[in-house]
N, C-alpha and C. Protein backbone atom coordinates (compact mmCIF):
# COMPACT_ATOMS: atom_id res chain seq x y z
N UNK A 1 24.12 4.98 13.76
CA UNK A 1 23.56 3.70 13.41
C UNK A 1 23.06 3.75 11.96
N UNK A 2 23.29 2.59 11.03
CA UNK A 2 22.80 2.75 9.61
C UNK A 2 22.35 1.63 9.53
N UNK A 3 21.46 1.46 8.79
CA UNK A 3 20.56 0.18 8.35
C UNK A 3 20.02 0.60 7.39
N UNK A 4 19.88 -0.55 6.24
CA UNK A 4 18.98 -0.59 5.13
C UNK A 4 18.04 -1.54 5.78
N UNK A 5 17.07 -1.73 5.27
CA UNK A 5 15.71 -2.65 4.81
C UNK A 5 14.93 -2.92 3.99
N UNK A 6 13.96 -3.84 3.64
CA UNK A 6 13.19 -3.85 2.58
C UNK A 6 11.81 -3.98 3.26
N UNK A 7 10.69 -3.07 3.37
CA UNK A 7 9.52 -3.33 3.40
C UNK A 7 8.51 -4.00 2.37
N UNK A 8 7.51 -4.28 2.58
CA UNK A 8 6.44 -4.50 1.75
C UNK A 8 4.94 -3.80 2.03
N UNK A 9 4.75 -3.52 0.85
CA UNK A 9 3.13 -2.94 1.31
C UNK A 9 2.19 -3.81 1.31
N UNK A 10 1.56 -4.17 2.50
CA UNK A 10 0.71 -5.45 2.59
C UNK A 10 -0.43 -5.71 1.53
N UNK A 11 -0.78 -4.22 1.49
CA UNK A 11 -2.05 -4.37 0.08
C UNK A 11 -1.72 -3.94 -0.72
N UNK A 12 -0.38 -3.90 -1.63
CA UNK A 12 0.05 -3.71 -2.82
C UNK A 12 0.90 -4.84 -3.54
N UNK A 13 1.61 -5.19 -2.11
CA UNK A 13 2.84 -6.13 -2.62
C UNK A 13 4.13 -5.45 -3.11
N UNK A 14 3.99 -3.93 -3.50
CA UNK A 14 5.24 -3.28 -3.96
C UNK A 14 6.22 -3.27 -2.50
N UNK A 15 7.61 -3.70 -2.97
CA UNK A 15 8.72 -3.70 -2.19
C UNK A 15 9.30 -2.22 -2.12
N UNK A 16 10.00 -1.33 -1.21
CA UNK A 16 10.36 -0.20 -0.70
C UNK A 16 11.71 -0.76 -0.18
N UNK A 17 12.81 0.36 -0.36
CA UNK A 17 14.01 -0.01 0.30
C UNK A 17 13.56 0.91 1.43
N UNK A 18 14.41 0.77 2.46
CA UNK A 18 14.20 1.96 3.43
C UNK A 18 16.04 2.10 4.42
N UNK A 19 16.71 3.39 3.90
CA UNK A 19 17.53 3.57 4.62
C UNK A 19 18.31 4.45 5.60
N UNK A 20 18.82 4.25 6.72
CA UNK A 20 18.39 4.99 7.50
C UNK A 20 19.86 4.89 8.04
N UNK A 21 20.38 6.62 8.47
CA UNK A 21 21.52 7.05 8.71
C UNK A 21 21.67 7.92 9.87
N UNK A 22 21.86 7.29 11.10
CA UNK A 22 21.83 8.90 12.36
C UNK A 22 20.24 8.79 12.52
N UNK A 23 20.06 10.08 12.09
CA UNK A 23 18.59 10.83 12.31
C UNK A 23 17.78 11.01 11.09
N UNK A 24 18.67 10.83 9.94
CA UNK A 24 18.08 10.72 8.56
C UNK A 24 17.81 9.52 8.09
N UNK A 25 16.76 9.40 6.83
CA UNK A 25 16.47 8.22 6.36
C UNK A 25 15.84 8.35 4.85
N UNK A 26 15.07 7.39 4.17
CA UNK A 26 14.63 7.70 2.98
C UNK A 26 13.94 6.49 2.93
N UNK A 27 12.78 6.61 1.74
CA UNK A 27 12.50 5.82 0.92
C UNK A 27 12.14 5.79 -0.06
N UNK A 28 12.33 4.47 -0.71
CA UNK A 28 12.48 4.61 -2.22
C UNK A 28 11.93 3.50 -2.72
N UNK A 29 10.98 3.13 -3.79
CA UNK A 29 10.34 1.79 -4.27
C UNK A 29 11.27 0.82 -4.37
N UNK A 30 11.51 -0.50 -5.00
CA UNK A 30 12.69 -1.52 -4.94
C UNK A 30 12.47 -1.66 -6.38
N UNK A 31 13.12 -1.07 -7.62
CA UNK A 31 13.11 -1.55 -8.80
C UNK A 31 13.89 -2.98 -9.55
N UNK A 32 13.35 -3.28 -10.42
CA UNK A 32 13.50 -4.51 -10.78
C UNK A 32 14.92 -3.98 -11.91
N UNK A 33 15.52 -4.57 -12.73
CA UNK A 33 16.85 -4.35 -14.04
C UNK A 33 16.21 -3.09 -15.05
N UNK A 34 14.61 -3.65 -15.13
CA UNK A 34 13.82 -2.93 -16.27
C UNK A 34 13.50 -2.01 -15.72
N UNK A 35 13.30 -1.28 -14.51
CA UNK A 35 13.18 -0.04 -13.85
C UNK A 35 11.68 -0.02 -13.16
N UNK A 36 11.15 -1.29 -13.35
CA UNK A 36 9.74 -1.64 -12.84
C UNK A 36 9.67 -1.91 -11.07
N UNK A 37 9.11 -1.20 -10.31
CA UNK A 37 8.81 -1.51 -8.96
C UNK A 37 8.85 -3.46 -8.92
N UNK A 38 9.36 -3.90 -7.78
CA UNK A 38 9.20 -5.12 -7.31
C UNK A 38 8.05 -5.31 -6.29
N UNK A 39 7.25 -6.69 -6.97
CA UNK A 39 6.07 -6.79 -6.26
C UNK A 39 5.79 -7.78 -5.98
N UNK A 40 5.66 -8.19 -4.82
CA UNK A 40 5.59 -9.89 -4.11
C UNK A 40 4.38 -10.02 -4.08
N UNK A 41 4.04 -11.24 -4.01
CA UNK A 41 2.74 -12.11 -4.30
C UNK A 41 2.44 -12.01 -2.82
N UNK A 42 0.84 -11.73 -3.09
CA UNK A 42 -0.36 -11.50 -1.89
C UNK A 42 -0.78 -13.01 -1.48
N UNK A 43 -1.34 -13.48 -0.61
CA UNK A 43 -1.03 -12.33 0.74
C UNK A 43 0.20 -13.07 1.35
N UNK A 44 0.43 -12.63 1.79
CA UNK A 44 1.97 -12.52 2.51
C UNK A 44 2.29 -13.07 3.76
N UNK A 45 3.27 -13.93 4.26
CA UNK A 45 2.98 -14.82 5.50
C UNK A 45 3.75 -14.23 6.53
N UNK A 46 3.16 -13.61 7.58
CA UNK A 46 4.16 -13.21 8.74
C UNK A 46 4.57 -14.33 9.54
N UNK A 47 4.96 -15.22 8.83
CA UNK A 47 5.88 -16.24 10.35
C UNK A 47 7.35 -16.03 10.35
């Protein structure tokens, strides 16, 4: 089974890819063109 995703850190706002292969996985911040972490605006709506 493989899946990517994108998390968020609720009290940061920095975006994380997260991908995941078998039994292995990783993560890694979500950079922007300029090499800057991506960071969504607080607070954040779970619907």
């Amino acid at each position: 089974m493989d899946s990517i995703e994108i998390w968020v850190d609720t009290q940061t706002g920095v975006n994380y890819v997260f991908r995941q292969s078998g039994y292995a996985g990783g993560l890694t911040p979500l950079l922007d063109r300029d090499g800057k972490p991506v960071v969504s605006a607080l607070p954040l709506n779970n619907d």
